[in-house]
C-alpha atoms as a PDB file:
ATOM      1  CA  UNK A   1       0.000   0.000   0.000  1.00  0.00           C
ATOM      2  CA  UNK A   2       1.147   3.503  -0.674  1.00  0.00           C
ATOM      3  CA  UNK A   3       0.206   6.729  -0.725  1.00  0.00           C
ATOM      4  CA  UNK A   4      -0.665   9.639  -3.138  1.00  0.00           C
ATOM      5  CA  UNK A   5      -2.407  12.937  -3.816  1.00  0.00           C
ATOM      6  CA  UNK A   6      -4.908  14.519  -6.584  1.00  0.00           C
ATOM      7  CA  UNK A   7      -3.187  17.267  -8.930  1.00  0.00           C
ATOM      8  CA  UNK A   8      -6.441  18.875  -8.048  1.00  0.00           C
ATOM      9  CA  UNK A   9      -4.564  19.884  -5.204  1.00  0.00           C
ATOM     10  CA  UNK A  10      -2.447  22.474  -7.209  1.00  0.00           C
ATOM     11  CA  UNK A  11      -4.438  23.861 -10.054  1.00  0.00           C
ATOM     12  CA  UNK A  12      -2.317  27.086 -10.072  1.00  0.00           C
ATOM     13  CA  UNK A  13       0.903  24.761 -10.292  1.00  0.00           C
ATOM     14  CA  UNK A  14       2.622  23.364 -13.394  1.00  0.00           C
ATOM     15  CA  UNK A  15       2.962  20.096 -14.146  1.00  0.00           C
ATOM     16  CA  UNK A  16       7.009  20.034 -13.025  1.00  0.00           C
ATOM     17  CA  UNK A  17       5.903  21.752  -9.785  1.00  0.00           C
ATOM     18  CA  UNK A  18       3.626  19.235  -8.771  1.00  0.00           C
ATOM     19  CA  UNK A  19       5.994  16.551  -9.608  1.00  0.00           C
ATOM     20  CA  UNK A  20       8.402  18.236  -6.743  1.00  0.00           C
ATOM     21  CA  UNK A  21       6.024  18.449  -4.600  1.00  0.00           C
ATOM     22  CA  UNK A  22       5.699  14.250  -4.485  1.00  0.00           C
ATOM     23  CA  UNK A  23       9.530  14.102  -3.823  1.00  0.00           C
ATOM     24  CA  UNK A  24       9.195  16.681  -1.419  1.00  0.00           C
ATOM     25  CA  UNK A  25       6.510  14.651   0.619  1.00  0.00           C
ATOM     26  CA  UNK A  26       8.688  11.421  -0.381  1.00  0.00           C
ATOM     27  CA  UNK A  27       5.950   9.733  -2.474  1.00  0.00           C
ATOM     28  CA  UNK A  28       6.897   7.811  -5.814  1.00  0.00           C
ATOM     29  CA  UNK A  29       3.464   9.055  -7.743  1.00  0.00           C
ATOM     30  CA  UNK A  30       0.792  11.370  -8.604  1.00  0.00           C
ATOM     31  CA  UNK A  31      -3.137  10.977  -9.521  1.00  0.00           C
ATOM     32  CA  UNK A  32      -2.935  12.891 -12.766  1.00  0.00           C
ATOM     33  CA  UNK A  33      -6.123  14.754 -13.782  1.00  0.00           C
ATOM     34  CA  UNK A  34      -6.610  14.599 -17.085  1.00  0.00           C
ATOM     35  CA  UNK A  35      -9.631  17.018 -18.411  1.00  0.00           C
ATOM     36  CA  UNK A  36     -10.437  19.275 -21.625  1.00  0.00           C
ATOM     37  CA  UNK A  37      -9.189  22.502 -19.964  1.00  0.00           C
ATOM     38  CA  UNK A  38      -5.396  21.272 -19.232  1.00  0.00           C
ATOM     39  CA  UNK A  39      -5.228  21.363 -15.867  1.00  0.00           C
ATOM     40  CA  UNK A  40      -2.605  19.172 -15.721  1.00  0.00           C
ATOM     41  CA  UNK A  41      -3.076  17.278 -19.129  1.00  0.00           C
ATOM     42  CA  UNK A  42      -5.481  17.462 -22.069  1.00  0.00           C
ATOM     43  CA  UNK A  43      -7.064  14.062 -23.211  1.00  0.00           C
ATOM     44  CA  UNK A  44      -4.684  13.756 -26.480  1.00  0.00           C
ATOM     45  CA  UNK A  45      -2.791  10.581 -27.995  1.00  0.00           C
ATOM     46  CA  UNK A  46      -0.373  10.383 -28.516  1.00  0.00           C
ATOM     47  CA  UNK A  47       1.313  12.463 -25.765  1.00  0.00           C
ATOM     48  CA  UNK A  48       3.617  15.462 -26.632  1.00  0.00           C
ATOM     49  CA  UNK A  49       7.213  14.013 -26.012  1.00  0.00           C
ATOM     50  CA  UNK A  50       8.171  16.805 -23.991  1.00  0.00           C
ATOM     51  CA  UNK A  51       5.521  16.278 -21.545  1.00  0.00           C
ATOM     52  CA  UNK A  52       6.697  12.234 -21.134  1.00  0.00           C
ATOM     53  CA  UNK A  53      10.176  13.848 -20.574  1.00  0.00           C
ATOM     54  CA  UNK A  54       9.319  15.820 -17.751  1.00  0.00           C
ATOM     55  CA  UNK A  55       7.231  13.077 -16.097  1.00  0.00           C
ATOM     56  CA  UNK A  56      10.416  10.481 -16.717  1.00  0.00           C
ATOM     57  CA  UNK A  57      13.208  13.052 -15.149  1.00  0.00           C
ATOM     58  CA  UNK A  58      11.064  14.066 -12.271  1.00  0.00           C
ATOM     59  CA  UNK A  59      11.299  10.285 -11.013  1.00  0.00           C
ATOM     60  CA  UNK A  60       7.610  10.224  -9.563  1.00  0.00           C
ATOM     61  CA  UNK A  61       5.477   7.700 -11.579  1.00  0.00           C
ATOM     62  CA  UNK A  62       1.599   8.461 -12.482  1.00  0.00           C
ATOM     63  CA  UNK A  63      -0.561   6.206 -10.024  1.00  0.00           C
ATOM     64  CA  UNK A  64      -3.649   6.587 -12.511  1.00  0.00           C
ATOM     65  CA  UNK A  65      -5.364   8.691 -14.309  1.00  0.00           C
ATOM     66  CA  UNK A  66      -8.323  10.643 -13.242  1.00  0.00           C
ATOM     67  CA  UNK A  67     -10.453  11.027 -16.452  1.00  0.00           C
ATOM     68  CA  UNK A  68     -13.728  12.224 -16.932  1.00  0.00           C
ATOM     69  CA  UNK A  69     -16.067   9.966 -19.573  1.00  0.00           C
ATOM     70  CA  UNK A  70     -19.570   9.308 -18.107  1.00  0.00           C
ATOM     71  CA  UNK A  71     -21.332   6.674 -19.780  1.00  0.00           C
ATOM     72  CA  UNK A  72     -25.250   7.509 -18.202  1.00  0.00           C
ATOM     73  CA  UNK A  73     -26.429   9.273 -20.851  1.00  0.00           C
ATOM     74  CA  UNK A  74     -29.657   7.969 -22.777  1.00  0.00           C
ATOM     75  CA  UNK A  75     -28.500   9.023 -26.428  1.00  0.00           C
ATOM     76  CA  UNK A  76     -25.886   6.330 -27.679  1.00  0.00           C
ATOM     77  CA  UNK A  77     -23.684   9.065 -29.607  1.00  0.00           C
ATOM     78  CA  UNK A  78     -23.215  10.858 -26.292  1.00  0.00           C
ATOM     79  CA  UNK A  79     -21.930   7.782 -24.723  1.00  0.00           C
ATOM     80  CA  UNK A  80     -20.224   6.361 -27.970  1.00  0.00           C
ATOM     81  CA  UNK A  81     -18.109  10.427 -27.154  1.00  0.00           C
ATOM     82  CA  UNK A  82     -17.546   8.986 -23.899  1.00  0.00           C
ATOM     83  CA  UNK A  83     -16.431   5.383 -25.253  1.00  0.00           C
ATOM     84  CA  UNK A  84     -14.118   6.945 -27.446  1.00  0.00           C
ATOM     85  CA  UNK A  85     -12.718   9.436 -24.750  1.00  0.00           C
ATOM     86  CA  UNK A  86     -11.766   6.811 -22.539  1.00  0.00           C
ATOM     87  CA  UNK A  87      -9.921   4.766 -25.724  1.00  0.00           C
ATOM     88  CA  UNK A  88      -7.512   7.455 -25.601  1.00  0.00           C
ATOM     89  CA  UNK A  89      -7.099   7.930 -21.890  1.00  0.00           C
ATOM     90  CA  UNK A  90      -6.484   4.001 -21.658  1.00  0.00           C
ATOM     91  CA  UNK A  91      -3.883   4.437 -24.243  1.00  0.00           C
ATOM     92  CA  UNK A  92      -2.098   7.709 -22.461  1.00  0.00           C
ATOM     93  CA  UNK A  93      -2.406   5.705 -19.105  1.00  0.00           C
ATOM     94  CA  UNK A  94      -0.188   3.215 -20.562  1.00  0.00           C
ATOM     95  CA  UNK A  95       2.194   5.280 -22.423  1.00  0.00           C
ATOM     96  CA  UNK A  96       2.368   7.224 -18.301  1.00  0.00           C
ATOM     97  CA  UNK A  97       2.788   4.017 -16.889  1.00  0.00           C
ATOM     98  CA  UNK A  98      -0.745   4.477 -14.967  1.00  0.00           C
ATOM     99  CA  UNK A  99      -2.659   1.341 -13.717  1.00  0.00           C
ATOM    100  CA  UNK A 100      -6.099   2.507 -13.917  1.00  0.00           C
ATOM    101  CA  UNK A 101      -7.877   5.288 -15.412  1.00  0.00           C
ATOM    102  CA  UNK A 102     -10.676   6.615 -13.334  1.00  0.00           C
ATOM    103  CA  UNK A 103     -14.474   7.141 -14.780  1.00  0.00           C
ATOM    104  CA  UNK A 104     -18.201   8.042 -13.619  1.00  0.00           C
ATOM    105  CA  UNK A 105     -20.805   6.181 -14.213  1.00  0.00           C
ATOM    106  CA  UNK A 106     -22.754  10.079 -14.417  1.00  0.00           C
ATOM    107  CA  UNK A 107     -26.254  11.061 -12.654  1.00  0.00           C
ATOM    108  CA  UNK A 108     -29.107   9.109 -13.745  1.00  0.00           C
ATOM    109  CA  UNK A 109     -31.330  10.468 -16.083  1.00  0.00           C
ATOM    110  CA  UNK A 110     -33.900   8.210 -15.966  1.00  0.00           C
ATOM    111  CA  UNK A 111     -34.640   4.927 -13.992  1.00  0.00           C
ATOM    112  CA  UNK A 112     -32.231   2.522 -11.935  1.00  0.00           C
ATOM    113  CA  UNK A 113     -32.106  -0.079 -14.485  1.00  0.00           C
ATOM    114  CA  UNK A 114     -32.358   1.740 -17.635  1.00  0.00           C
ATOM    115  CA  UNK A 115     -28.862   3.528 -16.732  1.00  0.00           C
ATOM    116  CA  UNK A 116     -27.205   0.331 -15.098  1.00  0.00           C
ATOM    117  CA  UNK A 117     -27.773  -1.347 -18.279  1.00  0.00           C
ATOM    118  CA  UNK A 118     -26.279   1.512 -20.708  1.00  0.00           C
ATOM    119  CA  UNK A 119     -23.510   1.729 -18.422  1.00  0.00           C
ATOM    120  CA  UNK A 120     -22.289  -1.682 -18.219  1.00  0.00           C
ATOM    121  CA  UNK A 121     -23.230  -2.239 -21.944  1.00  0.00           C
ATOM    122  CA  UNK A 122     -20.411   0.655 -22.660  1.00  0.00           C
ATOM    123  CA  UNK A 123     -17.745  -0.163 -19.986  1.00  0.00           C
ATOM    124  CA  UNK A 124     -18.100  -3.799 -20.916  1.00  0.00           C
ATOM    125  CA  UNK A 125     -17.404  -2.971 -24.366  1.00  0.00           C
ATOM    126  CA  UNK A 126     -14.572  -1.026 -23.064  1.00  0.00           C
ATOM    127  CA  UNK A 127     -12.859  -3.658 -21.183  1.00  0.00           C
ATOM    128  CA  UNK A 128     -11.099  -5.704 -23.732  1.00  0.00           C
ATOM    129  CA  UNK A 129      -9.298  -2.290 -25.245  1.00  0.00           C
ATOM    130  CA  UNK A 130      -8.129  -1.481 -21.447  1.00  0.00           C
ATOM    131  CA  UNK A 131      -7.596  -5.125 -21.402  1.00  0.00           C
ATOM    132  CA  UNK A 132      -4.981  -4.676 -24.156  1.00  0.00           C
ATOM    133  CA  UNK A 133      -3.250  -2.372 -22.740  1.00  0.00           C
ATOM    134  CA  UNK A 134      -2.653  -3.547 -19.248  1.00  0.00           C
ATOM    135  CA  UNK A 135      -4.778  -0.515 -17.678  1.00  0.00           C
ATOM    136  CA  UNK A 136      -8.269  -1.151 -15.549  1.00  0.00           C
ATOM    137  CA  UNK A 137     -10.906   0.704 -15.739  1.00  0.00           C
ATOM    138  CA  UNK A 138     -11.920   1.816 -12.465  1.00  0.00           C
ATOM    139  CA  UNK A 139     -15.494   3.680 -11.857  1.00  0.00           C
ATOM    140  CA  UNK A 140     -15.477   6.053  -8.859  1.00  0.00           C
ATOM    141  CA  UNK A 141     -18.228   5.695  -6.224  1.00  0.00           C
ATOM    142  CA  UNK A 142     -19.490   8.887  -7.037  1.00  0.00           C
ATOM    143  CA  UNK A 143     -23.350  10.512  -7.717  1.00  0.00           C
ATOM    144  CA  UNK A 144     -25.524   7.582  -7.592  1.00  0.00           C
ATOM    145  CA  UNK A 145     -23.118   5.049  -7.011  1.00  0.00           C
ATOM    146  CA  UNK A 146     -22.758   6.098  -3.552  1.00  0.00           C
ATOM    147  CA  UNK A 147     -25.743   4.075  -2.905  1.00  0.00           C
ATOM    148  CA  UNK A 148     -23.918   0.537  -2.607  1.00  0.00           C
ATOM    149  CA  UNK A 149     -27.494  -1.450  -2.934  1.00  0.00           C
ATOM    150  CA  UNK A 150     -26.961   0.654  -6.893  1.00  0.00           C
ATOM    151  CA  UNK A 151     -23.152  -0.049  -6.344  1.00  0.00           C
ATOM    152  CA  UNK A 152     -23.841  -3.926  -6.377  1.00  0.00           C
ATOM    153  CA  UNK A 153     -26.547  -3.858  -9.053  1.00  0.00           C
ATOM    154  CA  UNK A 154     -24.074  -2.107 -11.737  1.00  0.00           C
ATOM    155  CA  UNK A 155     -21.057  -4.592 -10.492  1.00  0.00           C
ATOM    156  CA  UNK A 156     -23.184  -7.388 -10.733  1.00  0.00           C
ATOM    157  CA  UNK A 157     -23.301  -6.817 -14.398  1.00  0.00           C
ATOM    158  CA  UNK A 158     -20.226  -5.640 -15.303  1.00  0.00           C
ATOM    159  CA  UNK A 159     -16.759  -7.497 -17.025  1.00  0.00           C
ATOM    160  CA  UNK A 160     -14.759  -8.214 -13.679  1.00  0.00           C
ATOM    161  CA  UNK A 161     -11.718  -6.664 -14.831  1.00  0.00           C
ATOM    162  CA  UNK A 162     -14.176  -3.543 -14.112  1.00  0.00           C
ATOM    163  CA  UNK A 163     -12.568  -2.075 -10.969  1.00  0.00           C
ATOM    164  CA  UNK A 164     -13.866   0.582  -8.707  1.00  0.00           C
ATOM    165  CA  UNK A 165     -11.949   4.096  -7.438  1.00  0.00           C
ATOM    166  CA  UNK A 166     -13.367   3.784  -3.663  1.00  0.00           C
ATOM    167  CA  UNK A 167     -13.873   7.172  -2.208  1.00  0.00           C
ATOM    168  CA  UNK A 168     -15.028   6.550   1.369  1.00  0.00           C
ATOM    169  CA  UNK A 169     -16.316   9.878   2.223  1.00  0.00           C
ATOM    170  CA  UNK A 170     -18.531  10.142  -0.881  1.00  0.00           C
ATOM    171  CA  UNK A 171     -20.242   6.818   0.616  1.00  0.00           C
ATOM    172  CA  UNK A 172     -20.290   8.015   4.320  1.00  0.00           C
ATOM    173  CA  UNK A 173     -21.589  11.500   2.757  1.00  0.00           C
ATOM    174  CA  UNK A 174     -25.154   9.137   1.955  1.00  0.00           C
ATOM    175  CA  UNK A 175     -25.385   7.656   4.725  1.00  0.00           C
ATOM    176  CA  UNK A 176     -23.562   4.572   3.800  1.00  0.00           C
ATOM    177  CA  UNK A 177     -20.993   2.689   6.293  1.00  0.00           C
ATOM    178  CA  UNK A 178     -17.625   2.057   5.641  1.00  0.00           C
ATOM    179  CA  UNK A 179     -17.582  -0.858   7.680  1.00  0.00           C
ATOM    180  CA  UNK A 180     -20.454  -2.525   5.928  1.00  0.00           C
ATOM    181  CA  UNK A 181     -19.958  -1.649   2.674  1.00  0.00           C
ATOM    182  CA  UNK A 182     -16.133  -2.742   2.147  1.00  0.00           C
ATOM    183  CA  UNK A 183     -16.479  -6.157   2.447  1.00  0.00           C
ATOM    184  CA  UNK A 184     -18.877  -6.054  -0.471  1.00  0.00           C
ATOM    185  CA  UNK A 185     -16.624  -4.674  -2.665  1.00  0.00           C
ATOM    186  CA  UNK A 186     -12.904  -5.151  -1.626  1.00  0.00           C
ATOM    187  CA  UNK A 187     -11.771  -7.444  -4.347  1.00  0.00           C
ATOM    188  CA  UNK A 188     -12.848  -5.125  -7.176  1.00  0.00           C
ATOM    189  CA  UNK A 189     -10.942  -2.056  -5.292  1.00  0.00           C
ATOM    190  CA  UNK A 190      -7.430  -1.189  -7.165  1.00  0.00           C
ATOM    191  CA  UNK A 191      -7.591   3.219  -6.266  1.00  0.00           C
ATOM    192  CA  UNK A 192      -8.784   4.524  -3.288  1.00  0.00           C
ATOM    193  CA  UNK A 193      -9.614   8.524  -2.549  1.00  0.00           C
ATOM    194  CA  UNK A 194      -9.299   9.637   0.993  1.00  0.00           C
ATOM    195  CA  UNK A 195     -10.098  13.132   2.855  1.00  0.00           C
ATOM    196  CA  UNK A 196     -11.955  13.665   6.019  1.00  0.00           C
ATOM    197  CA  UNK A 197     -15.102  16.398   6.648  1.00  0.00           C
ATOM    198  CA  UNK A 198     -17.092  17.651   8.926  1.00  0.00           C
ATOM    199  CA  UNK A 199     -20.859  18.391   7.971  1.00  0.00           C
ATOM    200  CA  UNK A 200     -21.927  22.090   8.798  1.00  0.00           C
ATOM    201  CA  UNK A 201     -25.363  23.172   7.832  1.00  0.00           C
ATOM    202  CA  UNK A 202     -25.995  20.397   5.959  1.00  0.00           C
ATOM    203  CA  UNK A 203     -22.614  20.932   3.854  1.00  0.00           C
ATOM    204  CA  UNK A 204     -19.726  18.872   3.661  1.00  0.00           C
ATOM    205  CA  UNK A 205     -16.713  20.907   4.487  1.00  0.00           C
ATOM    206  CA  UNK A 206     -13.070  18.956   4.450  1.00  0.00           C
ATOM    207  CA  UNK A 207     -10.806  19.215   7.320  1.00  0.00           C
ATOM    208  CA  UNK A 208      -7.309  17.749   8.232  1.00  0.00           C
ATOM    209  CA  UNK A 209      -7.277  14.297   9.204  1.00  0.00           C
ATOM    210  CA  UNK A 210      -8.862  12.824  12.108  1.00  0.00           C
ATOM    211  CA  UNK A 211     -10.965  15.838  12.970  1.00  0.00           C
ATOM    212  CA  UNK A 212     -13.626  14.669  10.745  1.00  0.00           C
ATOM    213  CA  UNK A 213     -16.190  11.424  10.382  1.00  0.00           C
ATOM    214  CA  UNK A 214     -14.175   9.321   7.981  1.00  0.00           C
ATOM    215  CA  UNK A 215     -12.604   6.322  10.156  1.00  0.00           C
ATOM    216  CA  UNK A 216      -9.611   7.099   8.194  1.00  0.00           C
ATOM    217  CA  UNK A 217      -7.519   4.474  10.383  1.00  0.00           C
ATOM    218  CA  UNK A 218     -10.526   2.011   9.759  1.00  0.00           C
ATOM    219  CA  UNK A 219     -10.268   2.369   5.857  1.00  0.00           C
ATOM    220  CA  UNK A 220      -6.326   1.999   6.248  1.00  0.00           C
ATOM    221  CA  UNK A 221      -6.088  -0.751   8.354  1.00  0.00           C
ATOM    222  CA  UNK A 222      -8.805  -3.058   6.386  1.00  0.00           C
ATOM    223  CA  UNK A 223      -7.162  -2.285   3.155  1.00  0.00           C
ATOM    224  CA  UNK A 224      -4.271  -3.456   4.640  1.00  0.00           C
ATOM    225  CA  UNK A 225      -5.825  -6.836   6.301  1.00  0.00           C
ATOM    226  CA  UNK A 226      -6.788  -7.554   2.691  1.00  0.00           C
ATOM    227  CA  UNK A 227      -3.349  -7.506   0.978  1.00  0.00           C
ATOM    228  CA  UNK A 228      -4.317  -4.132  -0.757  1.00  0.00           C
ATOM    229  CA  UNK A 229      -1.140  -3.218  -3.001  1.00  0.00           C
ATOM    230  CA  UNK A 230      -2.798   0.195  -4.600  1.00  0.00           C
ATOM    231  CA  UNK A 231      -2.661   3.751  -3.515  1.00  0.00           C
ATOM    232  CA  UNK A 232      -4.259   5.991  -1.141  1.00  0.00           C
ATOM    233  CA  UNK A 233      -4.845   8.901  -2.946  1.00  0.00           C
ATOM    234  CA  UNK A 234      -5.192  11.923  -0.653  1.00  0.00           C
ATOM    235  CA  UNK A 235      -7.844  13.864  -2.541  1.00  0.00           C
ATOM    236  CA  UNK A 236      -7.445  17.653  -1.523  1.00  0.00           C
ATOM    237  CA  UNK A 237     -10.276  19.712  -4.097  1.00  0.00           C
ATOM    238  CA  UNK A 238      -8.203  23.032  -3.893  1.00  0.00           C
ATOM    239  CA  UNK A 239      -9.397  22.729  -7.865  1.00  0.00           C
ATOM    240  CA  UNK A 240     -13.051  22.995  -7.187  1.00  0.00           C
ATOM    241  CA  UNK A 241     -12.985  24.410  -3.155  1.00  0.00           C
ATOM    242  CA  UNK A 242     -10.152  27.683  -3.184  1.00  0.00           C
ATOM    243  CA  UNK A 243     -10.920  28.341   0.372  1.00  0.00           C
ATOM    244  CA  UNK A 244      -9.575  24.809   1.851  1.00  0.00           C
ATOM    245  CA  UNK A 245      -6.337  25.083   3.615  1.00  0.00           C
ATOM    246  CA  UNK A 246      -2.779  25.231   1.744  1.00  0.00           C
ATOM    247  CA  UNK A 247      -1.981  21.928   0.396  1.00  0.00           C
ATOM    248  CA  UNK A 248       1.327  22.019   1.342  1.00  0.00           C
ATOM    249  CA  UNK A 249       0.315  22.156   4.739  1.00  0.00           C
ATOM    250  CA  UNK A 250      -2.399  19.484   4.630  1.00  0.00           C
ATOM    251  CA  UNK A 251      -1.250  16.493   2.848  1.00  0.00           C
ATOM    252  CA  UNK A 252       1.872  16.114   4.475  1.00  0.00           C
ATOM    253  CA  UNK A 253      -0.443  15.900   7.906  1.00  0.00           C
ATOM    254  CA  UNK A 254      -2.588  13.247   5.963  1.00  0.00           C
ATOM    255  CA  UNK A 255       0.811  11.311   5.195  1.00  0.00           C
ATOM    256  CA  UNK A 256       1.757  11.000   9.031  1.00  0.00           C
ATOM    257  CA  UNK A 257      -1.908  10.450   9.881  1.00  0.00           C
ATOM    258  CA  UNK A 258      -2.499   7.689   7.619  1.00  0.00           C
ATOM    259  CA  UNK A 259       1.491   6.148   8.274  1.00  0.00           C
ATOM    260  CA  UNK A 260       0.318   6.360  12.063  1.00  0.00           C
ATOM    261  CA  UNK A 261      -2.784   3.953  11.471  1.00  0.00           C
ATOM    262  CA  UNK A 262      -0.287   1.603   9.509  1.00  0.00           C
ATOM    263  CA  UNK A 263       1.787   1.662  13.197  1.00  0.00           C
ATOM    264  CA  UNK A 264      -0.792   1.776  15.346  1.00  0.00           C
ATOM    265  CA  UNK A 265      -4.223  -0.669  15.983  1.00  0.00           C
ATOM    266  CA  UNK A 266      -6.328   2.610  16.533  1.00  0.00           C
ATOM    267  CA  UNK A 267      -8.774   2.272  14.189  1.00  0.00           C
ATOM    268  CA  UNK A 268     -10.412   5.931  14.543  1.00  0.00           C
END
């Protein structure tokens, strides 16, 4: 198990500037985000040399690739977009080196069953080509799929080199435990996103670790009692929440908090 961070930690930051900032918290990777407006990467294959180059001298490997194709959507050329989208961000996660390249499964538009069903009919087509290429496909437990009753419907029917990005406090946000649902879905887990919040006026705000409701040493400690080899990815939204704390402050404290579980059988 090892540990990682979100580029949408530093969208004011170039690419080579993140990239020091892993060596400066002594971690061997990034979760790159790659998205239309650039910020860090552009979904384009192949990849301009010069960015490879950078990635290569820095040292610090991509851990996967945070992409955005949604595959909801009721019209098939919308999703057929999406299908083709995520053809080139399997082929730039392999070029990077990444293992998986995160998508959403997107709100519902209509009922339950109607969007399971286009869903797993396009990621299943997907998952020979990421197959191919030695990259999963890993769908985040985001909008809907925070509901793990939904969760296990959609798994149930997808290829099982489908795998999922498991971020705990989207779950715990719902309602859901982490405690009940991991079991269920621990073997298909190869990314994990981590941060802690509080709820205020029926917000979510983040906070440093361990003064939230995420039983961050829980998560930690059951990955690790199931051989987990992946990352922890420490997601900080500086990106879409300007206000949160400095990075540079914050994820080194969720680096000793989460190496602390590892030493300790506290499982906050």
């Amino acid at each position: 198990m090892k540990f990682t961070f979100t580029t949408l930690a530093y969208p004011h930051l170039r690419i080579e500037e993140v990239l020091g900032r892993a060596r400066k918290f002594g971690l061997d990777a990034i979760e790159l985000r790659v998205a239309d407006d650039g910020i860090h990467l552009k979904p384009h294959y192949p990849i301009d040399r010069s960015y490879i180059k950078i990635v290569e001298e820095s040292g610090v490997r991509i851990a996967s690739i945070a992409g955005y194709a949604r595959f909801s959507a009721i019209l098939d050329e919308e999703r057929r977009r999406n299908e083709d989208l995520l053809k080139v961000l399997v082929l730039m996660a392999e070029e990077l080196g990444a293992k998986a390249v995160r998508v959403y499964a997107g709100k519902f538009p209509d009922d339950v069953d109607s969007s399971i069903r286009r869903i797993a009919e396009s990621l299943n087509r997907m998952a020979e080509h990421a197959y191919e290429h030695n990259v999963y496909i890993a769908i985040e437990t985001h909008d809907e799929l925070t509901r793990v009753r939904i969760l296990l419907r959609l798994l149930e029917r997808l290829d099982p080199n489908i795998r999922i990005v498991y971020d705990v406090a989207n779950m715990i946000m719902v309602g859901e435990k982490h405690e009940e649902v991991f079991p269920l879905i621990a073997d298909r887990i190869v990314h994990v996103h981590i941060k802690d919040f509080i709820i205020v006026e029926g917000k979510r705000v983040f906070v440093r670790p361990g003064e939230g409701i995420v039983p961050i040493c829980r998560v930690v400690n059951d990955l690790k009692s199931r051989g987990y080899k992946g990352y922890i990815s420490i997601e900080w939204e500086k990106m879409w929440h300007p206000d949160l704390e400095d990075p540079d402050t914050v994820i080194p404290l969720y680096i000793d908090f989460m190496k602390g579980c590892l030493n300790s059988s506290n499982l906050i």
